[in-house]
C-alpha atoms as a PDB file:
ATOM      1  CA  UNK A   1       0.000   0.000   0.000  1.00  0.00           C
ATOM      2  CA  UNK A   2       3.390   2.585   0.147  1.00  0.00           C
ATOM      3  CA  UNK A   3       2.605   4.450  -3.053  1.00  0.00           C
ATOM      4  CA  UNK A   4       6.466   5.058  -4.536  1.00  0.00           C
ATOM      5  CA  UNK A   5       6.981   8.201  -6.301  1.00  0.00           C
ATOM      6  CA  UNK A   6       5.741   8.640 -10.147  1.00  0.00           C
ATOM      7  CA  UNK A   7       2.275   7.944  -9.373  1.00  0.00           C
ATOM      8  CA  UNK A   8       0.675  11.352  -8.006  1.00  0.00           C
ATOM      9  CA  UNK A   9       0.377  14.532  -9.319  1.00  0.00           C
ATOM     10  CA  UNK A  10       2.601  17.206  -7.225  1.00  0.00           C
ATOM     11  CA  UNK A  11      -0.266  19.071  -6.430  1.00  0.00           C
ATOM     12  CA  UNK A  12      -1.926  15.936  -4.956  1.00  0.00           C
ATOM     13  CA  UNK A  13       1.084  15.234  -2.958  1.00  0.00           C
ATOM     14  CA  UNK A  14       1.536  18.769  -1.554  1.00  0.00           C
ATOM     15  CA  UNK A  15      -2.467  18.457  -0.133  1.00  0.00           C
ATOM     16  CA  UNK A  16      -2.248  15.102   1.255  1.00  0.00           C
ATOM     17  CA  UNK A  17       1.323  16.521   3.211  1.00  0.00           C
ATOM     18  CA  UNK A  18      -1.033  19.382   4.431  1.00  0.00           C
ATOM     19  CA  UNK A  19      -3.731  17.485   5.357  1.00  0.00           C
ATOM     20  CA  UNK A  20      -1.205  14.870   7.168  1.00  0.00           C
ATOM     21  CA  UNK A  21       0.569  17.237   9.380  1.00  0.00           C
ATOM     22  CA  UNK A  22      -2.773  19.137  10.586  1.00  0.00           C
ATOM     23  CA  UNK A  23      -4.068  15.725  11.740  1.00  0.00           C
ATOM     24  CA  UNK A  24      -0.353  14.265  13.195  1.00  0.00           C
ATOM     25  CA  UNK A  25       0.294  17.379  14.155  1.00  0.00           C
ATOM     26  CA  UNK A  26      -3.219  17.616  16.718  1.00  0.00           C
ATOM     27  CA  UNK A  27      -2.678  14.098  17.036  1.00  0.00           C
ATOM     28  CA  UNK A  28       0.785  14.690  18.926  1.00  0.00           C
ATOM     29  CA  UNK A  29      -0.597  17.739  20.687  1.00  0.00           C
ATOM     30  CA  UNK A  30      -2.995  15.272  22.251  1.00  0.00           C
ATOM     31  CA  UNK A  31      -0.557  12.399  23.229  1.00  0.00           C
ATOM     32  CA  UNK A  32       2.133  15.308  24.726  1.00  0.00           C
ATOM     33  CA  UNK A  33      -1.111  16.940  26.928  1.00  0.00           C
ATOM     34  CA  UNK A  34      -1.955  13.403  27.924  1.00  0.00           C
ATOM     35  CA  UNK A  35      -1.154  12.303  31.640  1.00  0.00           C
ATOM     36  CA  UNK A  36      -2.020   8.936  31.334  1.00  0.00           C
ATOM     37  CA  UNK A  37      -0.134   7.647  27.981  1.00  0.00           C
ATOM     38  CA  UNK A  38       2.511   5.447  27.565  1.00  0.00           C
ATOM     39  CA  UNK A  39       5.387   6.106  25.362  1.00  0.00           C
ATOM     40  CA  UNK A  40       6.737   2.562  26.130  1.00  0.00           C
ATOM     41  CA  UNK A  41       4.067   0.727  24.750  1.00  0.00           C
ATOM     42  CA  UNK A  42       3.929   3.141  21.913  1.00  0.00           C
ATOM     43  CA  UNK A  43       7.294   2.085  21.080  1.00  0.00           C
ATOM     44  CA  UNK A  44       6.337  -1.555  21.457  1.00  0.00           C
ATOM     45  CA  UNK A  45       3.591  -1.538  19.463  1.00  0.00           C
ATOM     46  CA  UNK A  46       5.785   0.421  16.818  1.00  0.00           C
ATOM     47  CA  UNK A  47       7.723  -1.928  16.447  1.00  0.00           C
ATOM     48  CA  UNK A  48       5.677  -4.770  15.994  1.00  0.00           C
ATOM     49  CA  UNK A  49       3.548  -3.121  13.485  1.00  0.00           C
ATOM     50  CA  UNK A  50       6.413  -2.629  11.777  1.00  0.00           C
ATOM     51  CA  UNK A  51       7.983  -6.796  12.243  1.00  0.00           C
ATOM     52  CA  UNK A  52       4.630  -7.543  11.160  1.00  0.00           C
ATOM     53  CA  UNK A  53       4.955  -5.828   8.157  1.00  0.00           C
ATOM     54  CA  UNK A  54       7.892  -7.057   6.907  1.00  0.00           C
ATOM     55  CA  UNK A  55       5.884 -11.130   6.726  1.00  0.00           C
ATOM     56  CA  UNK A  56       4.923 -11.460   3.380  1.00  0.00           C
ATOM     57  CA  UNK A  57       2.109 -13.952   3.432  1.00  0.00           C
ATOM     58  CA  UNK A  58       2.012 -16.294  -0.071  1.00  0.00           C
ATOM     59  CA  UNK A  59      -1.030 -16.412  -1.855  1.00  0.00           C
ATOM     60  CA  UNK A  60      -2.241 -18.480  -4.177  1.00  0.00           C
ATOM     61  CA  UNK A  61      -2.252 -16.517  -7.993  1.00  0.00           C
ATOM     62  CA  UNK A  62       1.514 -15.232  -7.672  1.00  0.00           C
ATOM     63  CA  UNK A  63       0.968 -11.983  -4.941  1.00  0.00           C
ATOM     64  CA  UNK A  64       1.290 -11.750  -1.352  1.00  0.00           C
ATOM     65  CA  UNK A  65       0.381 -10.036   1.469  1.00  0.00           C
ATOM     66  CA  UNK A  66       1.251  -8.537   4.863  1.00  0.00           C
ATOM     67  CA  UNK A  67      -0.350  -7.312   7.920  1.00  0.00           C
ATOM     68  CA  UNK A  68      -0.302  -3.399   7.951  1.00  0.00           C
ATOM     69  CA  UNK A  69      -2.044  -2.543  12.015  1.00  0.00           C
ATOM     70  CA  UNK A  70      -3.246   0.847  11.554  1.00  0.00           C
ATOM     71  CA  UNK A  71      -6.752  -0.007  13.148  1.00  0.00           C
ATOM     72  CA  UNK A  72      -5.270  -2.374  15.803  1.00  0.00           C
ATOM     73  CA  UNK A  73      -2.694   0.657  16.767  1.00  0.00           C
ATOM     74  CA  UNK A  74      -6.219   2.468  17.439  1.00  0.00           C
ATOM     75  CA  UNK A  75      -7.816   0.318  19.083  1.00  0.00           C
ATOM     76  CA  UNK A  76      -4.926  -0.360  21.299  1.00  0.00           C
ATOM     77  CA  UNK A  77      -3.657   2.992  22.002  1.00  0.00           C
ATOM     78  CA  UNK A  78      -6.639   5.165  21.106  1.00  0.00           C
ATOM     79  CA  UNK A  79      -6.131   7.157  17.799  1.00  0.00           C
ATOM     80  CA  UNK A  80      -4.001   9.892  18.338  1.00  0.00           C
ATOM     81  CA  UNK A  81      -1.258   7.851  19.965  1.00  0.00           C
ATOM     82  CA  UNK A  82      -2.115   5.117  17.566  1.00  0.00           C
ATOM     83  CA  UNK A  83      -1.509   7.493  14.273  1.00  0.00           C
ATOM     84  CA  UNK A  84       1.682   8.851  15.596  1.00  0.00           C
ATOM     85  CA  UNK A  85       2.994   5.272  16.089  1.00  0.00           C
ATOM     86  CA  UNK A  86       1.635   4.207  12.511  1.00  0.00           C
ATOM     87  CA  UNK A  87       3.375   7.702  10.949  1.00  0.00           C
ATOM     88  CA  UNK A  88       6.751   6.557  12.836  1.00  0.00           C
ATOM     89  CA  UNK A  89       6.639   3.225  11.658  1.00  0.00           C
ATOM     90  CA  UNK A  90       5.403   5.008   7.505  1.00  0.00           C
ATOM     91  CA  UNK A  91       8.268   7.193   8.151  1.00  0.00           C
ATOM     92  CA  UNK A  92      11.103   5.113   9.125  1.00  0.00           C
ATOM     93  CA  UNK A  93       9.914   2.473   6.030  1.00  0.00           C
ATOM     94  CA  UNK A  94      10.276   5.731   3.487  1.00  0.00           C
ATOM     95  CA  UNK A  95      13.642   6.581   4.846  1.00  0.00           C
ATOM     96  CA  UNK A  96      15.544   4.222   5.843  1.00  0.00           C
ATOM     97  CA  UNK A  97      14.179   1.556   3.562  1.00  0.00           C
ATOM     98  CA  UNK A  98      12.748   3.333   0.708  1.00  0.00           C
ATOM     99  CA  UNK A  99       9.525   1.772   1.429  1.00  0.00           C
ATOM    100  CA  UNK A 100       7.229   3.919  -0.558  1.00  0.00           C
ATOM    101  CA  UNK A 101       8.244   7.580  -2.000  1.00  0.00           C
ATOM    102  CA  UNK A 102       9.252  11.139   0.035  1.00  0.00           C
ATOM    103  CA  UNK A 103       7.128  12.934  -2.480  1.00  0.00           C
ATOM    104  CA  UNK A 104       4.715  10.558  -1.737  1.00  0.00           C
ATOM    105  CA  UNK A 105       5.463   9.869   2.216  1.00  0.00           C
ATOM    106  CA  UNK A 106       2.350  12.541   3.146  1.00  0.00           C
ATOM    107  CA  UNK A 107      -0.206  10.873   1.282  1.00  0.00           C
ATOM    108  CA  UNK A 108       1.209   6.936   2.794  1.00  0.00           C
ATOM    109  CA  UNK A 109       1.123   8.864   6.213  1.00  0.00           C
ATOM    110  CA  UNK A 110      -2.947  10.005   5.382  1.00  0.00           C
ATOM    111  CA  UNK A 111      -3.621   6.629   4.043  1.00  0.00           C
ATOM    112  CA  UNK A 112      -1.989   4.285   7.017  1.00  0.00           C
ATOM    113  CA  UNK A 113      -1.480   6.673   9.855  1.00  0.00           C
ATOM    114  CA  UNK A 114      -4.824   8.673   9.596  1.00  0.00           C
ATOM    115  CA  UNK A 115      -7.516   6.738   7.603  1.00  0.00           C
ATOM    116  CA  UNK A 116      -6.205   3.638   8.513  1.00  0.00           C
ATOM    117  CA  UNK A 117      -6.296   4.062  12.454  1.00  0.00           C
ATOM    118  CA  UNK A 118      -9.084   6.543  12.740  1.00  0.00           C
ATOM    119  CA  UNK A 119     -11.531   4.649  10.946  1.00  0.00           C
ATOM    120  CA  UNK A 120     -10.555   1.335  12.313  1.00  0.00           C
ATOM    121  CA  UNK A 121     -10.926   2.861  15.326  1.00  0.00           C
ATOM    122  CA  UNK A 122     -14.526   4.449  15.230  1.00  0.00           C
ATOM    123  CA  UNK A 123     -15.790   1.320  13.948  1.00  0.00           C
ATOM    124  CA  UNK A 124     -14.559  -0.754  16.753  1.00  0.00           C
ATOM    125  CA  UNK A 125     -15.640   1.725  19.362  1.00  0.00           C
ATOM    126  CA  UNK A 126     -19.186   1.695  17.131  1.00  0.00           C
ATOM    127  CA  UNK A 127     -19.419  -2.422  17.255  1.00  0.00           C
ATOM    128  CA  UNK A 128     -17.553  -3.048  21.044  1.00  0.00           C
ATOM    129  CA  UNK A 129     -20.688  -2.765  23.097  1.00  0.00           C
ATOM    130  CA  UNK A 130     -22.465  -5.167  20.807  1.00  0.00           C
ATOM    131  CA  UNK A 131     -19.613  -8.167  19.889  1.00  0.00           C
ATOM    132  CA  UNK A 132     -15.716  -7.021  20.975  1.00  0.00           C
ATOM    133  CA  UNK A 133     -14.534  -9.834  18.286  1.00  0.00           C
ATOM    134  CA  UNK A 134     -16.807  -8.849  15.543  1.00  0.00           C
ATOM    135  CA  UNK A 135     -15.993  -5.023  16.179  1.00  0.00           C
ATOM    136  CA  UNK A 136     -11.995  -5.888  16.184  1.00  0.00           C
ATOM    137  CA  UNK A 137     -12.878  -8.031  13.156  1.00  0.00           C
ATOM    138  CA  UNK A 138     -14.732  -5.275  11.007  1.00  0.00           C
ATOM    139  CA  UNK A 139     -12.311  -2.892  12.296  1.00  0.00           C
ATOM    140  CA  UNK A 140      -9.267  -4.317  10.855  1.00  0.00           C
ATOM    141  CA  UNK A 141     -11.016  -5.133   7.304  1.00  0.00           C
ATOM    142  CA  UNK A 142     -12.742  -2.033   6.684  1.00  0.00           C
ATOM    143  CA  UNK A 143      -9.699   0.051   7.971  1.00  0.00           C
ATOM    144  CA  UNK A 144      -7.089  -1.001   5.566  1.00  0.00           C
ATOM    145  CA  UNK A 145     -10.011  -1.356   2.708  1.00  0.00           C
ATOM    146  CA  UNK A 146     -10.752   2.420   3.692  1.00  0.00           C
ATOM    147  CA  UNK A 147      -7.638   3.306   3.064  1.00  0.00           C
ATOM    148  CA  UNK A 148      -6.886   1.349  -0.192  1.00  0.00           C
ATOM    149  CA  UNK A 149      -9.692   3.029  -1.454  1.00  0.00           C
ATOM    150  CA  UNK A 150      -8.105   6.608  -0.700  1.00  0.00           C
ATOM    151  CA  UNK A 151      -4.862   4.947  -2.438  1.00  0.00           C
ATOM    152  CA  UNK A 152      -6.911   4.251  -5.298  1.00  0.00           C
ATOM    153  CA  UNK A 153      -8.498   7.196  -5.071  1.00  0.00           C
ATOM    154  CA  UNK A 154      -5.291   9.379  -4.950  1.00  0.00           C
ATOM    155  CA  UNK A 155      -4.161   7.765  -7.925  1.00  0.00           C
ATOM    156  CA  UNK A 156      -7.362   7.852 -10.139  1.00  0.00           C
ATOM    157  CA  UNK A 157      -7.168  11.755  -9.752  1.00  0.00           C
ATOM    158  CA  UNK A 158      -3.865  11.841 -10.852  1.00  0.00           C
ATOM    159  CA  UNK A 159      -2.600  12.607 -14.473  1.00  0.00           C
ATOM    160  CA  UNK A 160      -0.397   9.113 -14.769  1.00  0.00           C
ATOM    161  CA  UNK A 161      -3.708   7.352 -14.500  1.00  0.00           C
ATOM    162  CA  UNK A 162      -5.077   6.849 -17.554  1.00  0.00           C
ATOM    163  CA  UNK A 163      -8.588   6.001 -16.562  1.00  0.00           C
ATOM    164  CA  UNK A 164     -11.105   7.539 -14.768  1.00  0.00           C
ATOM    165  CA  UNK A 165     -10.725   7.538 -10.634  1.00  0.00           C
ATOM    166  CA  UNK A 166     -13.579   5.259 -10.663  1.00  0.00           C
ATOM    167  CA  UNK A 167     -11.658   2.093 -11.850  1.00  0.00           C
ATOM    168  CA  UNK A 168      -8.371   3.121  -9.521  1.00  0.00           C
ATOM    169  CA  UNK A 169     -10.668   2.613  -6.797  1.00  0.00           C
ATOM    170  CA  UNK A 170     -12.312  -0.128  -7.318  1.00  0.00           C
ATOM    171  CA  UNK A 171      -9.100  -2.226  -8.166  1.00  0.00           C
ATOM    172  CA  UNK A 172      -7.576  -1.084  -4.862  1.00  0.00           C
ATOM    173  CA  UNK A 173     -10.942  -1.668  -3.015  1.00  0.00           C
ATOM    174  CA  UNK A 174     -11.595  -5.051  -4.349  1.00  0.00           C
ATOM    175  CA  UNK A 175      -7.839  -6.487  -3.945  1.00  0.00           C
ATOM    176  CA  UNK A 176      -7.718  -4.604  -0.086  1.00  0.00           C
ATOM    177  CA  UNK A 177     -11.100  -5.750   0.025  1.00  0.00           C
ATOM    178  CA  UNK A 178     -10.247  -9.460   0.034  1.00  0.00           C
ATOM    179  CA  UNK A 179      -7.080  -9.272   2.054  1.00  0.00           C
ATOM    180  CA  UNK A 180      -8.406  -7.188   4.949  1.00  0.00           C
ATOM    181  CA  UNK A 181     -10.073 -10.176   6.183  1.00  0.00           C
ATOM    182  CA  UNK A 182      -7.117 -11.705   7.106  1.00  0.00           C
ATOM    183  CA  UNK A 183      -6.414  -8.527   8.448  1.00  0.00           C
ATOM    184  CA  UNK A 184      -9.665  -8.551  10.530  1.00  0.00           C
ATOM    185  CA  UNK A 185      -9.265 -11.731  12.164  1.00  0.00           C
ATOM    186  CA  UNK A 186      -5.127 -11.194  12.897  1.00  0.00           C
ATOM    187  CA  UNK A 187      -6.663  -7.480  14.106  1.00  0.00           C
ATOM    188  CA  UNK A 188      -9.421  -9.527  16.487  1.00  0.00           C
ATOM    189  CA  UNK A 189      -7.098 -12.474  17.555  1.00  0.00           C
ATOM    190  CA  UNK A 190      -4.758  -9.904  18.975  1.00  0.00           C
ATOM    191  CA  UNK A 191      -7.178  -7.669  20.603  1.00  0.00           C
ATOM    192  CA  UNK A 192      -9.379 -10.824  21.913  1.00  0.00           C
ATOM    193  CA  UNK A 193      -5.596 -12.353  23.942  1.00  0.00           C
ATOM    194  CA  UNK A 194      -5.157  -9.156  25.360  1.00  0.00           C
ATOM    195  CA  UNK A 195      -8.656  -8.432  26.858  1.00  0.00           C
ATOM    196  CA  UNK A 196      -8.306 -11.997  28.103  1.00  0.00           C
ATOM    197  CA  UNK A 197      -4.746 -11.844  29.784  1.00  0.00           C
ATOM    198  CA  UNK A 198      -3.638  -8.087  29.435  1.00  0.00           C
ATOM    199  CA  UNK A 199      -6.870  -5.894  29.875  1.00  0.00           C
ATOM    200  CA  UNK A 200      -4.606  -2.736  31.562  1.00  0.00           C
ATOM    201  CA  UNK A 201      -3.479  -1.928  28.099  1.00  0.00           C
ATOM    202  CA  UNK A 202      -6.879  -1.489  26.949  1.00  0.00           C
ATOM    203  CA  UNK A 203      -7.040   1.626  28.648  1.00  0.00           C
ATOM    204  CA  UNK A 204      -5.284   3.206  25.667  1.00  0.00           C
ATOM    205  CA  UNK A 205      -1.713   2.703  26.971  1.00  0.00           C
ATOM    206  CA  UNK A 206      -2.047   2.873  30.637  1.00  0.00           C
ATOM    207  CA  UNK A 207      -0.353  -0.766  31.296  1.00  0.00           C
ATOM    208  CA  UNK A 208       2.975  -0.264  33.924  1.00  0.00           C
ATOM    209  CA  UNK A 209       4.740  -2.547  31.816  1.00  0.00           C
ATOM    210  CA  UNK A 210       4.149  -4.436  28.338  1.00  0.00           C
ATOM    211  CA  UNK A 211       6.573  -7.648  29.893  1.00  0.00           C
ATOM    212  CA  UNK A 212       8.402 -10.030  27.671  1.00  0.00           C
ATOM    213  CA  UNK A 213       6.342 -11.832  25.594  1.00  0.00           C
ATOM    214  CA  UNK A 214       5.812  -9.052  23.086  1.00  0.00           C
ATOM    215  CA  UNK A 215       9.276  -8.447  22.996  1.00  0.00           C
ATOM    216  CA  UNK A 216       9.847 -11.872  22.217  1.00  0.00           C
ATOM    217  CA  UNK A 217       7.021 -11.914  20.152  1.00  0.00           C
ATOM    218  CA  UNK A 218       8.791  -8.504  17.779  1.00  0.00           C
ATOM    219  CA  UNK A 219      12.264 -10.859  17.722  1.00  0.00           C
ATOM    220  CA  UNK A 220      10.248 -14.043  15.969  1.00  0.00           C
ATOM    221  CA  UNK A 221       8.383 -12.062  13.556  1.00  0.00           C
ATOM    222  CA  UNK A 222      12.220 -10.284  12.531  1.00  0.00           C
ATOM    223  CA  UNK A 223      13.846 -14.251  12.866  1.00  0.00           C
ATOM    224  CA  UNK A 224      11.047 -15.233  10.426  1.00  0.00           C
ATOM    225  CA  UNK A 225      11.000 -12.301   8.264  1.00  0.00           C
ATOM    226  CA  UNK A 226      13.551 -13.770   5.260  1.00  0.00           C
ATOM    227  CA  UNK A 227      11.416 -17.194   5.370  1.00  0.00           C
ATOM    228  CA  UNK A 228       8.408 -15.310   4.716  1.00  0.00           C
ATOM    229  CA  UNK A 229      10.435 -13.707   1.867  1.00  0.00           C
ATOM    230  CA  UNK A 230      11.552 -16.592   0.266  1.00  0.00           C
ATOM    231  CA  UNK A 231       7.678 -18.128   0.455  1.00  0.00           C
ATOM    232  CA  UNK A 232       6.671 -15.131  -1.451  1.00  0.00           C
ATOM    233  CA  UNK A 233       8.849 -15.277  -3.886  1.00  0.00           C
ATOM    234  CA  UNK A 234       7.480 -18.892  -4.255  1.00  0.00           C
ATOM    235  CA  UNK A 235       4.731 -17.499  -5.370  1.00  0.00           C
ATOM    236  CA  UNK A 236       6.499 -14.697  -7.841  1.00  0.00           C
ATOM    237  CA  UNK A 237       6.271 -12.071  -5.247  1.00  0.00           C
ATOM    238  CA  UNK A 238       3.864  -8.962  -5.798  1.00  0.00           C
ATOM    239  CA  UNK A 239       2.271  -6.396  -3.392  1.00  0.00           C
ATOM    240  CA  UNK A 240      -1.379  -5.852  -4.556  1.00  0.00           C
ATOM    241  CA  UNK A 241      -0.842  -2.232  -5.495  1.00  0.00           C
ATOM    242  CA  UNK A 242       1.713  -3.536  -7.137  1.00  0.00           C
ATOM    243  CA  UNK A 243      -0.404  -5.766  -9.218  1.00  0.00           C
ATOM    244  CA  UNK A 244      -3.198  -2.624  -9.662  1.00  0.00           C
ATOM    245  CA  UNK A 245      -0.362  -0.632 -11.249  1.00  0.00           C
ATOM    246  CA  UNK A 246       0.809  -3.127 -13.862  1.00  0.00           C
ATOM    247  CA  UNK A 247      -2.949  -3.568 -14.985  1.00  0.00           C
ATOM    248  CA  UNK A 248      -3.430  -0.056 -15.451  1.00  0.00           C
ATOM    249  CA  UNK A 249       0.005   1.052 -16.648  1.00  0.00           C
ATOM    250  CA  UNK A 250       1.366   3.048 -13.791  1.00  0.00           C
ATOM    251  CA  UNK A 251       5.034   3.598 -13.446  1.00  0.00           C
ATOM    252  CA  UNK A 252       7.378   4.546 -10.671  1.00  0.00           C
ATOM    253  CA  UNK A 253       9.627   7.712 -10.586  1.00  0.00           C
ATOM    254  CA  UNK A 254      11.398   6.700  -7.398  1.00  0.00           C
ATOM    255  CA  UNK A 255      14.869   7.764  -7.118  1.00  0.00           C
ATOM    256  CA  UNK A 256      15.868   7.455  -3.694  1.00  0.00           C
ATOM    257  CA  UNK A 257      15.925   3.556  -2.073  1.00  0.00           C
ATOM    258  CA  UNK A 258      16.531   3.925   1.056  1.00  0.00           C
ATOM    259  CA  UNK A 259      20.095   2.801   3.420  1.00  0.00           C
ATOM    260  CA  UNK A 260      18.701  -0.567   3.090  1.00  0.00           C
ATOM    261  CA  UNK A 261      17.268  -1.145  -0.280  1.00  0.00           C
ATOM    262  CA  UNK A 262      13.755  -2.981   0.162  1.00  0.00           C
ATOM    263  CA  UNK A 263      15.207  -4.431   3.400  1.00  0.00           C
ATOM    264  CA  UNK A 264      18.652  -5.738   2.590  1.00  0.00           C
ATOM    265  CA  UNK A 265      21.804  -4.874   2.983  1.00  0.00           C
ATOM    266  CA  UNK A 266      23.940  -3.911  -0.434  1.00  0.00           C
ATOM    267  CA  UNK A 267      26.269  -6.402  -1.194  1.00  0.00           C
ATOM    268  CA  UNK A 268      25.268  -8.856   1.171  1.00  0.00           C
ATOM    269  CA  UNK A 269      22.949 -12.164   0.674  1.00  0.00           C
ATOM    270  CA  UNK A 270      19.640 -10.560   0.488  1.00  0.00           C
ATOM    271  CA  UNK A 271      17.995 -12.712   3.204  1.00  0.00           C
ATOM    272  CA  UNK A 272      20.527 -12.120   5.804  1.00  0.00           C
ATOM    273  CA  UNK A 273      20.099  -8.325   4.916  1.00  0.00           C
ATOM    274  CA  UNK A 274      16.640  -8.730   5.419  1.00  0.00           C
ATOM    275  CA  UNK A 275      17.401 -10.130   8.529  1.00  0.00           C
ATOM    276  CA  UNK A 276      19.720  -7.353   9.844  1.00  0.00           C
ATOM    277  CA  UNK A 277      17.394  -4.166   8.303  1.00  0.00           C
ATOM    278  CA  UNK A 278      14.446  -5.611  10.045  1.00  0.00           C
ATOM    279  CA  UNK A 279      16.714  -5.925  13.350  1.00  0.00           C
ATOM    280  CA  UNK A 280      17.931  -2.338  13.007  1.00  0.00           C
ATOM    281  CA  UNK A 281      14.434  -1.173  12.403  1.00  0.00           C
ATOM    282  CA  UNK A 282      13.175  -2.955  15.738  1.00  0.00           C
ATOM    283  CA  UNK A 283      15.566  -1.957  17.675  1.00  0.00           C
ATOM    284  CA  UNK A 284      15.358   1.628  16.769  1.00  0.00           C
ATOM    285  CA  UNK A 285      11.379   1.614  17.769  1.00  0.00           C
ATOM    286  CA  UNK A 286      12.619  -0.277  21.080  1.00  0.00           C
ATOM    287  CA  UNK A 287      15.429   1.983  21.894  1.00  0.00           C
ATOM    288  CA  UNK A 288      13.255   4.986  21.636  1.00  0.00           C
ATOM    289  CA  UNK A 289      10.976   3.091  23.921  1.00  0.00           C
ATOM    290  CA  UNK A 290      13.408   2.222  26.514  1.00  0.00           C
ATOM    291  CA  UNK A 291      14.991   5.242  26.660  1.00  0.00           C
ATOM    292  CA  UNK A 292      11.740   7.192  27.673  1.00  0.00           C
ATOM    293  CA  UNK A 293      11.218   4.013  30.085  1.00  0.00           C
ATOM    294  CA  UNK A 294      14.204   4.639  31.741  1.00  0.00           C
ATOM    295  CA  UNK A 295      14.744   8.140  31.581  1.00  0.00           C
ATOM    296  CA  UNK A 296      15.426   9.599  35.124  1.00  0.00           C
ATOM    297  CA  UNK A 297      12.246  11.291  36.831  1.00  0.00           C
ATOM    298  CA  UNK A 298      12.137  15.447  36.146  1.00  0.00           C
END
């Protein structure tokens, strides 16, 4: 879902940065007047949105596809801290692994951090009183179909597309459609263990401590990271936006790619680079994290 650059119009791009920072930019205000927040678990989450992203899950018909978390960042967190840990994780992707374009980095940010985790989180807070699994369920598939459809939208409007908006969208919505079920139930498994065995971090954040087994949790997804590569490859490896740009003849205009080139290392075999960048990503989300953890009291 990173749109690279080459497929928006400059004007496009310039709105979507504008309407990005108003929304991060209230978003932070919130989390920085908040007493109760916690920048820890921010920083765990981060991360493992961002482990999470880097399994590429086979599918059948030569694509793949991968978890993204904005909606269970909102749900977790509540959606201002959520979208600033979603924008962290778009960010870091964009420049340090050339995960989707800088010209392009404030509409990725609108589409993950803001649609993504804002909508995911209405619904679930819509659905809760009535079924918590169904609302984490329907949270996590119409969140990241939401925002496909503003990807799809972005793109119809812009001049590369040849077609009208109308058929942008509904190849992104039908594709994000289909895949955001497995991002529904991931989205309800996760936020069904944790009202079972962890309900203090429903609170949005106010858990004392987020203990080891999410930690440990962030280093398996990294360990497994290059096996879900080679699986996707397997399968001729694709992202579905990917596949939506072939079929309608979009091209990228990308130029920079990142210290680690979609997450390996140059010169070095590219599944123990993928192994490394995903480390060095983690542990930059952790460090942050622990540093706030154990900063000395003011």
């Amino acid at each position: 879902m990173h749109i690279p650059d080459g497929y928006l119009d400059l004007s496009i791009s310039l709105l979507l940065w504008i309407l990005s920072g108003a929304v991060l930019g209230y978003s932070l205000k919130k989390v920085a007047d908040s007493k109760n927040i916690n920048t820890p678990l921010i920083g765990v989450i981060s991360a493992a949105v961002f482990a999470a992203q880097m399994l590429n899950w086979p599918i059948p018909g030569g694509t793949s596809a991968h978890f993204v978390g904005g909606s269970l960042a909102g749900i977790l967190l509540g959606p201002y801290a959520g979208s600033i840990a979603m924008a962290s994780v778009v960010a870091i992707q964009a420049f340090l692994y050339g995960d989707g374009g800088l010209i392009a980095l404030g509409a990725n940010l609108w589409n993950m951090s803001v649609v993504n985790v804002f909508a995911g989180w209405y619904i679930f807070r819509l659905i809760e009183k009535h079924n918590r699994f169904a609302a984490a369920f329907t949270s996590g598939w119409i969140g990241i179909t939401a925002a496909a459809v503003f990807v799809g939208l972005e793109v119809g409007l812009s001049s590369a597309f040849k077609y009208s908006a109308v058929v942008a969208v509904s190849a992104m919505g039908l594709w994000h459609g289909l895949l955001g079920l497995i991002e529904g139930f991931i989205t309800a498994g996760v936020v069904g263990y944790i009202h079972s065995n962890r309900p203090d971090i429903e609170k949005y954040g106010e858990a004392e401590s987020f203990g080891r087994l999410p930690l440990a949790i962030v280093g398996i997804m990294i360990i497994l990271s290059p096996v879900f590569a080679y699986l996707a490859e397997m399968v001729g490896y694709s992202e579905p936006l990917e596949n939506v740009a072939e079929e309608l003849g979009l091209r990228e205009n990308q130029k920079y790619s990142g210290l680690f080139p979609d997450y390996t290392v140059p010169g070095m075999n590219d599944y123990i680079g993928t192994l490394i960048s995903g480390a060095v990503g983690v542990m930059i989300f952790l460090s942050l994290a622990l540093m706030r953890r154990y900063a000395p009291a003011d």
